[in-house]
Protein backbone atom coordinates (compact mmCIF):
# COMPACT_ATOMS: atom_id res chain seq x y z
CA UNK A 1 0.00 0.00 0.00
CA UNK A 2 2.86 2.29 0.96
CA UNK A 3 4.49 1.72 -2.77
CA UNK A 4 1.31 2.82 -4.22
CA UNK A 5 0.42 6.13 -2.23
CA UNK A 6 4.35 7.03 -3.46
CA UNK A 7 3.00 6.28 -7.44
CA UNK A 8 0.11 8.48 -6.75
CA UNK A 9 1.47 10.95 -4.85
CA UNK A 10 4.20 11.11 -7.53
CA UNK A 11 1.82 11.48 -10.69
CA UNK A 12 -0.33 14.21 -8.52
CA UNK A 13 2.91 16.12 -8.75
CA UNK A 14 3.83 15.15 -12.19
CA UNK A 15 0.42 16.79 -13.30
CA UNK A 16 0.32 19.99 -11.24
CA UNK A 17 3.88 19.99 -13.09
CA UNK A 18 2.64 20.19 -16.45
CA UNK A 19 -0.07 21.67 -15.94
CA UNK A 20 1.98 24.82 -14.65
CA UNK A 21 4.39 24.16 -17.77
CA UNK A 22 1.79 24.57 -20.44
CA UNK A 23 0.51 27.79 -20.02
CA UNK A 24 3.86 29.11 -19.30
CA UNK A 25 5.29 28.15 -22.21
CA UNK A 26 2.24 29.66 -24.59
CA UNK A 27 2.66 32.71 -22.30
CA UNK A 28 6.55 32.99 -23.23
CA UNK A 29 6.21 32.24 -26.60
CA UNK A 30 3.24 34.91 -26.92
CA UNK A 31 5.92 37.37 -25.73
CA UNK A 32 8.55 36.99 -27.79
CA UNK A 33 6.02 36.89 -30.86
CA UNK A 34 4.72 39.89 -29.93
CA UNK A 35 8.55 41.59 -29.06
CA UNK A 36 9.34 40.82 -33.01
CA UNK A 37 9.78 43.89 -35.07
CA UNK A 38 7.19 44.25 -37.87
CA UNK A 39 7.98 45.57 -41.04
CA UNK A 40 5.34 46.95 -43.35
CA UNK A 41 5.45 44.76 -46.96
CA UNK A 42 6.40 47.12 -49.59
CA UNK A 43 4.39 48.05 -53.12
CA UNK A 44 5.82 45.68 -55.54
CA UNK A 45 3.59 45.97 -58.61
CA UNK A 46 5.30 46.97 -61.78
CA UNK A 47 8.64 46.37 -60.17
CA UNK A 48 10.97 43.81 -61.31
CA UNK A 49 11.70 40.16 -59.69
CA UNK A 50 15.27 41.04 -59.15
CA UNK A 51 14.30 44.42 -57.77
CA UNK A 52 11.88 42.58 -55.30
CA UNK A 53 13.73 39.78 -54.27
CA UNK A 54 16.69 42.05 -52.90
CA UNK A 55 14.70 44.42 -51.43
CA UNK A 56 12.29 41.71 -49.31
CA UNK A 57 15.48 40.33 -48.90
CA UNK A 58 16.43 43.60 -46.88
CA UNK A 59 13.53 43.42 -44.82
CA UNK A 60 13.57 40.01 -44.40
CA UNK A 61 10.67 38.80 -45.75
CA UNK A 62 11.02 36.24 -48.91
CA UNK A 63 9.37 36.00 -51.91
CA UNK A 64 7.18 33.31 -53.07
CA UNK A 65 5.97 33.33 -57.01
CA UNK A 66 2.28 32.17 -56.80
CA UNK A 67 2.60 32.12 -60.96
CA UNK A 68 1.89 33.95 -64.23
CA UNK A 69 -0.93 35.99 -66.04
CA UNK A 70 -1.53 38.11 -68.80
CA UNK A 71 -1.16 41.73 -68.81
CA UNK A 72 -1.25 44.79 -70.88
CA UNK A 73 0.04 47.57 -68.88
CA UNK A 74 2.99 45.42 -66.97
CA UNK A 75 5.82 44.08 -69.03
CA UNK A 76 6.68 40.26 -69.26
CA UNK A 77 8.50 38.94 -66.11
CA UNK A 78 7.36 42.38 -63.20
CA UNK A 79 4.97 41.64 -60.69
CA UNK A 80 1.62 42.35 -61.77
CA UNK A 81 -0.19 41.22 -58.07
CA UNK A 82 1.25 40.87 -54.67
CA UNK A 83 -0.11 38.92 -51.11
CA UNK A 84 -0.69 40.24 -49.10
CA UNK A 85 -0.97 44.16 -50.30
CA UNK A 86 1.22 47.16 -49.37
CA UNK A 87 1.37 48.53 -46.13
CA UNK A 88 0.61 45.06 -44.27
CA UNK A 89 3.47 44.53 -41.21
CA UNK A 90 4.45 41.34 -41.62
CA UNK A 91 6.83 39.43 -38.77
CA UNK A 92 10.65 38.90 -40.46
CA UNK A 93 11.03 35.52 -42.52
CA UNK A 94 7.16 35.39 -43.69
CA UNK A 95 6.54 35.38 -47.29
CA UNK A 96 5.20 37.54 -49.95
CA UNK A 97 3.63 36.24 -52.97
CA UNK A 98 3.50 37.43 -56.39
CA UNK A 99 2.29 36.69 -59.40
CA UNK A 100 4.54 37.66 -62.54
CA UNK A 101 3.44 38.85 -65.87
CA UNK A 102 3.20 36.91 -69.32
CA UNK A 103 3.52 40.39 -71.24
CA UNK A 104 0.76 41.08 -73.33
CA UNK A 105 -1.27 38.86 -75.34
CA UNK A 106 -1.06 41.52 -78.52
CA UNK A 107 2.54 42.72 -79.57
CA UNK A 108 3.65 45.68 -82.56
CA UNK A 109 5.93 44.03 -85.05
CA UNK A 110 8.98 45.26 -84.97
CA UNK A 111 10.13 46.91 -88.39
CA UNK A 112 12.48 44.70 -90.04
CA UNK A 113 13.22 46.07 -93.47
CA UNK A 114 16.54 46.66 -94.48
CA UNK A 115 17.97 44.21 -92.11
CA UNK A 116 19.45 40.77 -92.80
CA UNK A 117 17.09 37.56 -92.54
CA UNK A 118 19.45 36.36 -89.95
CA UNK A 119 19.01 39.53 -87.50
CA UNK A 120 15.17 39.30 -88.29
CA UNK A 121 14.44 36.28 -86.97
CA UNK A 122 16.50 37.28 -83.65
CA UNK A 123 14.40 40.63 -83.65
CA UNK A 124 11.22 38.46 -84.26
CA UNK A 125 11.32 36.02 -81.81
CA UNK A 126 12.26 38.58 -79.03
CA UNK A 127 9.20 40.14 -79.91
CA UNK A 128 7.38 37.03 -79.07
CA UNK A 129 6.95 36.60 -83.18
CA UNK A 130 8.45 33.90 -85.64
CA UNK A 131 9.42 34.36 -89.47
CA UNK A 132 6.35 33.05 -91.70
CA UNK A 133 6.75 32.34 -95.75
CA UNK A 134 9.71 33.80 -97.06
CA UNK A 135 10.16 34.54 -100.85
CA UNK A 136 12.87 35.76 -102.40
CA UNK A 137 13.23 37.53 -105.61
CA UNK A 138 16.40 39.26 -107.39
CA UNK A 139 17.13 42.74 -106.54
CA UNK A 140 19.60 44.60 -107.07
CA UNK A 141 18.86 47.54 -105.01
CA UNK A 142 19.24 45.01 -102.06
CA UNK A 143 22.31 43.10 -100.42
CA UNK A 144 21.29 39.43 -100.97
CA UNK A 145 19.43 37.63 -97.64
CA UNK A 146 18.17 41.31 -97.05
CA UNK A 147 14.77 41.89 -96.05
CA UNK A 148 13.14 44.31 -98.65
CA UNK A 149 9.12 43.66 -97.40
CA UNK A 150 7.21 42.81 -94.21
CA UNK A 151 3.38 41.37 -93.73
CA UNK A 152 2.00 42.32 -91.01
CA UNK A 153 3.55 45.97 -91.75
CA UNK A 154 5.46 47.66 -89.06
CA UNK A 155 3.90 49.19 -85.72
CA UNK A 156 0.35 47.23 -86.40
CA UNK A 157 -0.89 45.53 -82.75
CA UNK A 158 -1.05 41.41 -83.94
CA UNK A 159 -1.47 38.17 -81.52
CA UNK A 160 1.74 36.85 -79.80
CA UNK A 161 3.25 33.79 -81.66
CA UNK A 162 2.07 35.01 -85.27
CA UNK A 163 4.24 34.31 -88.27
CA UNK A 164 5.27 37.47 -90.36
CA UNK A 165 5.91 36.88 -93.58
CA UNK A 166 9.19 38.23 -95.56
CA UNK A 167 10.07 39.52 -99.16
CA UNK A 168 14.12 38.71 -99.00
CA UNK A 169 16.02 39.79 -101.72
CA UNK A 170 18.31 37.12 -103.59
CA UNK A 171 21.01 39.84 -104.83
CA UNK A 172 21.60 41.14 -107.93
CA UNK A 173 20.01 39.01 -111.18
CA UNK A 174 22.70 36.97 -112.99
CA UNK A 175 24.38 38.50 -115.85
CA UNK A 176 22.72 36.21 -118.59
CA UNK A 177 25.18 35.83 -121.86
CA UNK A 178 24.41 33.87 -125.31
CA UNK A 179 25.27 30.44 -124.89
CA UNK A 180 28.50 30.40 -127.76
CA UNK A 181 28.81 27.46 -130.15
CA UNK A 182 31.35 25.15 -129.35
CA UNK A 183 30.31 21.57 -131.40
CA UNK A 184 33.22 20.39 -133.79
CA UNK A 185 35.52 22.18 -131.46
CA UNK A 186 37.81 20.40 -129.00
CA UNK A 187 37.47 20.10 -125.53
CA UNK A 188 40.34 22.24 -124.38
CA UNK A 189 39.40 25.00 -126.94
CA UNK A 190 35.45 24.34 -125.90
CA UNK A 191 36.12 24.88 -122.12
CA UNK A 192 38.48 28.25 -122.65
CA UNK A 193 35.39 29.66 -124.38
CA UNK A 194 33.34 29.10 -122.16
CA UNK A 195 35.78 30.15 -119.21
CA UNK A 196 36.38 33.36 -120.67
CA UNK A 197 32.81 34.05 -120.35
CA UNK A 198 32.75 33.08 -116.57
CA UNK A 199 30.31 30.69 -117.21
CA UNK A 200 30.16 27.27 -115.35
CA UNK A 201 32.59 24.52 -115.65
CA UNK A 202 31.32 22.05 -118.05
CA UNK A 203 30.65 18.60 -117.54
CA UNK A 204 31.74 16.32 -120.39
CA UNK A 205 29.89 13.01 -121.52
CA UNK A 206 31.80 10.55 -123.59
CA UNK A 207 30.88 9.04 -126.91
CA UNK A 208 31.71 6.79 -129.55
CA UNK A 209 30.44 7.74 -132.45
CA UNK A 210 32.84 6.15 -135.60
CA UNK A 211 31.12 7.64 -138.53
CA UNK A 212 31.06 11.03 -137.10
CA UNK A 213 34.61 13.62 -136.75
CA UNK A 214 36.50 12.59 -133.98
CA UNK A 215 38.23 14.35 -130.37
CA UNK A 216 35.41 16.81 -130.87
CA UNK A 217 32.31 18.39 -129.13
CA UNK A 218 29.26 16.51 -131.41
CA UNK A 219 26.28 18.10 -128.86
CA UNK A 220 25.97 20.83 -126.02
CA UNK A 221 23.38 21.84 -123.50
CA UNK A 222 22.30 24.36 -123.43
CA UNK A 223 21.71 24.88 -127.34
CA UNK A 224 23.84 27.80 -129.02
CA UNK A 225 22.18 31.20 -128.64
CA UNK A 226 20.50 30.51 -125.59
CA UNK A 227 20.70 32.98 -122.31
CA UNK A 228 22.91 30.98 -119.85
CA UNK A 229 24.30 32.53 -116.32
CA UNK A 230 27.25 31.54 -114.28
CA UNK A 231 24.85 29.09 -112.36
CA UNK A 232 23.44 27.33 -114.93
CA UNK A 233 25.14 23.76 -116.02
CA UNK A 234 26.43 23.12 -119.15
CA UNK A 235 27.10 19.52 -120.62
CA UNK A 236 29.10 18.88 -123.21
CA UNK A 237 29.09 15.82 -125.17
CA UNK A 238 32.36 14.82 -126.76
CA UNK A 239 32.85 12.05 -129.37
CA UNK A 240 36.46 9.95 -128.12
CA UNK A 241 38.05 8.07 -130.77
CA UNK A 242 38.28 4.08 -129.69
CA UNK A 243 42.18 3.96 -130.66
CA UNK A 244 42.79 7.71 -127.89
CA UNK A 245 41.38 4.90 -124.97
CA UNK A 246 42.99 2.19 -125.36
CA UNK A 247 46.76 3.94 -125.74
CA UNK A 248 49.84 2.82 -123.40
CA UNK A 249 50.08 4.59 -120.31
CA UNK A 250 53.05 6.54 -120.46
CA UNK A 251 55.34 9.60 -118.05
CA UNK A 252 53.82 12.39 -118.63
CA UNK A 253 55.79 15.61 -117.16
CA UNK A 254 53.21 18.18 -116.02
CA UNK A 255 54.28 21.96 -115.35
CA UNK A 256 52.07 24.63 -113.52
CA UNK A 257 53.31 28.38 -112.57
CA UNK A 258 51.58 29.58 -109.44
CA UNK A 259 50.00 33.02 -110.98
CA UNK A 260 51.45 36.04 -109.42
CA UNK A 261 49.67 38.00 -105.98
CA UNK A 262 50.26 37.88 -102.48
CA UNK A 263 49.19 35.13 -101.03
CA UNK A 264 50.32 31.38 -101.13
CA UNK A 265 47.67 29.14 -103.06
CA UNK A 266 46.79 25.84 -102.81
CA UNK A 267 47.84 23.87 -106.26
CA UNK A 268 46.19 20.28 -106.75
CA UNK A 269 46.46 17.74 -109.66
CA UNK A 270 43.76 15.54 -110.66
CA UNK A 271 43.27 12.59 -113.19
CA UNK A 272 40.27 11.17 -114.59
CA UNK A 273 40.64 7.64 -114.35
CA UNK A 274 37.95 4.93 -114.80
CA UNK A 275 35.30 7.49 -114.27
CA UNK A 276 36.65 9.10 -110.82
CA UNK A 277 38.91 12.06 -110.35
CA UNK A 278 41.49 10.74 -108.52
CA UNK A 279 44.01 13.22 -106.45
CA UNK A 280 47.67 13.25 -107.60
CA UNK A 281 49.43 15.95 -105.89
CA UNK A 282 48.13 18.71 -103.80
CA UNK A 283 50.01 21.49 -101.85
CA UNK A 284 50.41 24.75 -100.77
CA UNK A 285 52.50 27.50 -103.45
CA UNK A 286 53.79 30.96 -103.54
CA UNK A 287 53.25 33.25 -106.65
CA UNK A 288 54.98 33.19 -108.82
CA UNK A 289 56.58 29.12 -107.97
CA UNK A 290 57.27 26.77 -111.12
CA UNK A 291 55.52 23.45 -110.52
CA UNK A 292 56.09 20.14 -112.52
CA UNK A 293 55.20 16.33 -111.85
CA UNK A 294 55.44 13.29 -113.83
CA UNK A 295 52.49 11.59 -114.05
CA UNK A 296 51.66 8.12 -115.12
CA UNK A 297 48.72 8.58 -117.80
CA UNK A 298 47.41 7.63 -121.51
CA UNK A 299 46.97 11.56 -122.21
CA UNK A 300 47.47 14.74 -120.90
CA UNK A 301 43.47 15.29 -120.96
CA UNK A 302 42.85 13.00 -117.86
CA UNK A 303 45.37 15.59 -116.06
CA UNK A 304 43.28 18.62 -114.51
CA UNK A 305 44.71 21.19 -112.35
CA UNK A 306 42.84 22.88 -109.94
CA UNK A 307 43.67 26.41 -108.25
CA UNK A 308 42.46 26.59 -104.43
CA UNK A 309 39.72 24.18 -105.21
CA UNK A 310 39.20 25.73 -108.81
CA UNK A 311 39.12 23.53 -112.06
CA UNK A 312 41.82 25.48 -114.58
CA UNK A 313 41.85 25.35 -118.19
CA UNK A 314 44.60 23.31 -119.34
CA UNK A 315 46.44 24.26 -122.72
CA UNK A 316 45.87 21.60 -125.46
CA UNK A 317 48.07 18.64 -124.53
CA UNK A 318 48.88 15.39 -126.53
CA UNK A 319 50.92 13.08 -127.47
CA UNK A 320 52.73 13.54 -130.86
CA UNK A 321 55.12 10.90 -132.79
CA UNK A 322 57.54 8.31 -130.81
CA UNK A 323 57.54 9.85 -127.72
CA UNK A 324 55.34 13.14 -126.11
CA UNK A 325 54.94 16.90 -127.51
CA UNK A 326 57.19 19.13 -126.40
CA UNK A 327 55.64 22.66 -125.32
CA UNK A 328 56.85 26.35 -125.27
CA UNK A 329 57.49 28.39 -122.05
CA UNK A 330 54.69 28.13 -120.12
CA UNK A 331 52.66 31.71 -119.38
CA UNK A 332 51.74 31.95 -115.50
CA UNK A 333 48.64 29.95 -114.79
CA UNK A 334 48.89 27.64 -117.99
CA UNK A 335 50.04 23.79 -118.15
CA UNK A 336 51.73 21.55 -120.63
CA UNK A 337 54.14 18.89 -120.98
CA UNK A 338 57.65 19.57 -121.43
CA UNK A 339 58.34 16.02 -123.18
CA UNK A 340 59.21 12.85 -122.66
CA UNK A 341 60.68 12.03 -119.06
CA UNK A 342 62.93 8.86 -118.66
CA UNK A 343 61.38 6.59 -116.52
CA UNK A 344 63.49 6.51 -112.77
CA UNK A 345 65.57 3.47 -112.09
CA UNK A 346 63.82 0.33 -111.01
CA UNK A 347 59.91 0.71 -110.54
CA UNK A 348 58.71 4.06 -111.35
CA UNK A 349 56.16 5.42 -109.18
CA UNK A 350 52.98 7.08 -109.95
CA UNK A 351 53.76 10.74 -108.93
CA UNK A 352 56.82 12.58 -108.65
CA UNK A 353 56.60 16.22 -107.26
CA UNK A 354 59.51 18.99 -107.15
């Protein structure tokens, strides 16, 4: 009996104990709540989010975005509503909440004539817009990829997220030129022709065509006396005598003068070989720099040099009695053989380069 008048007795005080706690902690608390400074929340509309966040931040209150809504008087990302409103006093560390703005729902296009297309569709799509159907049409009034005309026009109020639609201008129309006559002429004479008119580089079809003259140009496209620009392809068909194929590969010795100017160029040999242009030599030349390679070939048309990616006009090249042509002194620019190289001592190689 005695143990259990000491577990009473015990739990009487335990709950006199709380119960004295309890109210004296809500009474404490209460105090100090109430001893916090207040600080009145500030007027935040129309301000920006950085703005905001470092001044609550001063005050030390945070902010809280409650989201996003249209507006037409407050520009895209500024508060355009606040919770709770100005002039509340708020205890440090509570938060404010604001909603941001989406911008408005109608923009003005921007005016983008006379700009590039590039910096239009930057100017476009900061303006909430995006580049529509674009047509382009010579001008040459107009840098080419230059915007001459806009739909919607400039200034007028349209939806966010509509296409505009663009007039570009394609640069100047190409110089059209009379396409010469070149059939019955040789392929070297053919392609200078047509060179010095700074027309494209001709492809070449191959025929065999007995009964007809030979090592000459029997059809072209486009016709003579059509308008042809520097775009525009031109094929050449060219009828190959039987016997020119099937002749002995033989040295041929190649020389190329680097034309004169400042800069070093980049020199390459090709030959047409079954079909494919095959790469014989390629490097790097100063002006003015005297070139020559032996090359392993049935004629000097399968050789083709090319000038910093350029396909040059060769001058006529062939093979003449026993042994090769020999050619004059070679202008700058121009290539030829020299005549007949003796082969190197044991197995001579494909390419030799000086």
């Amino acid at each position: 009996m005695e143990i259990v008048g000491r577990l009473v007795k015990f739990g009487l005080y335990a709950v006199i104990f709380v119960g004295a706690l309890v109210p004296s902690l809500y009474l404490t608390s209460k105090w100090i709540i109430q001893r916090e400074p207040e600080v009145p929340v500030p007027n935040l509309v129309g301000q920006d989010t950085v703005y905001a966040l470092d001044f609550l931040t001063v005050l030390g209150l945070n902010v809280k975005v409650n989201g996003f809504e249209w507006s037409d008087t407050v520009p895209k990302n500024f508060i355009v509503f606040q919770d709770p409103p100005p002039g509340t006093l708020l205890k440090r560390d509570r938060d404010v909440k604001v909603t941001l703005s989406r911008g408005s729902r109608t923009v003005r296009v921007p005016k983008v004539v006379d700009t590039r297309l590039r910096e239009t569709e930057l100017v476009l799509a900061q303006n909430g817009l995006q580049p529509g159907d674009i047509c382009r049409v010579p001008s040459s009034q107009y840098q080419r990829d230059t915007v001459i005309a806009q739909s919607p026009p400039p200034l007028r109020e349209v939806e966010r997220g509509r296409a505009v639609h663009l007039l570009v201008s394609d640069g100047p129309k190409p110089v059209a030129v009379a396409m010469p006559d070149v059939r019955l002429l040789p392929l070297a004479e053919a392609a200078e022709i047509i060179r010095r008119l700074e027309l494209a580089r001709p492809a070449v079809e191959d025929v065999e065509r007995p009964d007809e003259p030979q090592d000459v140009i029997l059809d072209q496209k486009p016709l003579a006396g059509y308008a042809v620009n520097r775009e525009q392809p031109i094929r050449l068909t060219v009828n190959r005598s039987p016997q020119g194929k099937d002749l002995p590969a033989q040295l041929l010795m190649v020389t190329y003068v680097v034309p004169q100017g400042y800069l070093k160029r980049e020199v390459s040999l090709y030959q047409q070989a079954d079909g494919k242009s095959v790469l014989i030599a390629r490097g790097v030349h100063a002006p003015g720099e005297r070139l020559q390679w032996l090359v392993l070939a049935r004629s000097p048309d399968e050789l083709t040099i090319h000038l910093d990616g350029v396909p040059q006009v060769q001058a006529p090249l062939g093979l003449g009695g026993k042994g090769l042509r020999t050619s004059t002194t070679l202008a700058e620019g121009e290539a030829g053989t020299l005549g007949p190289a003796p082969p190197p001592a044991g197995e001579p190689s494909r390419t030799l380069s000086q």
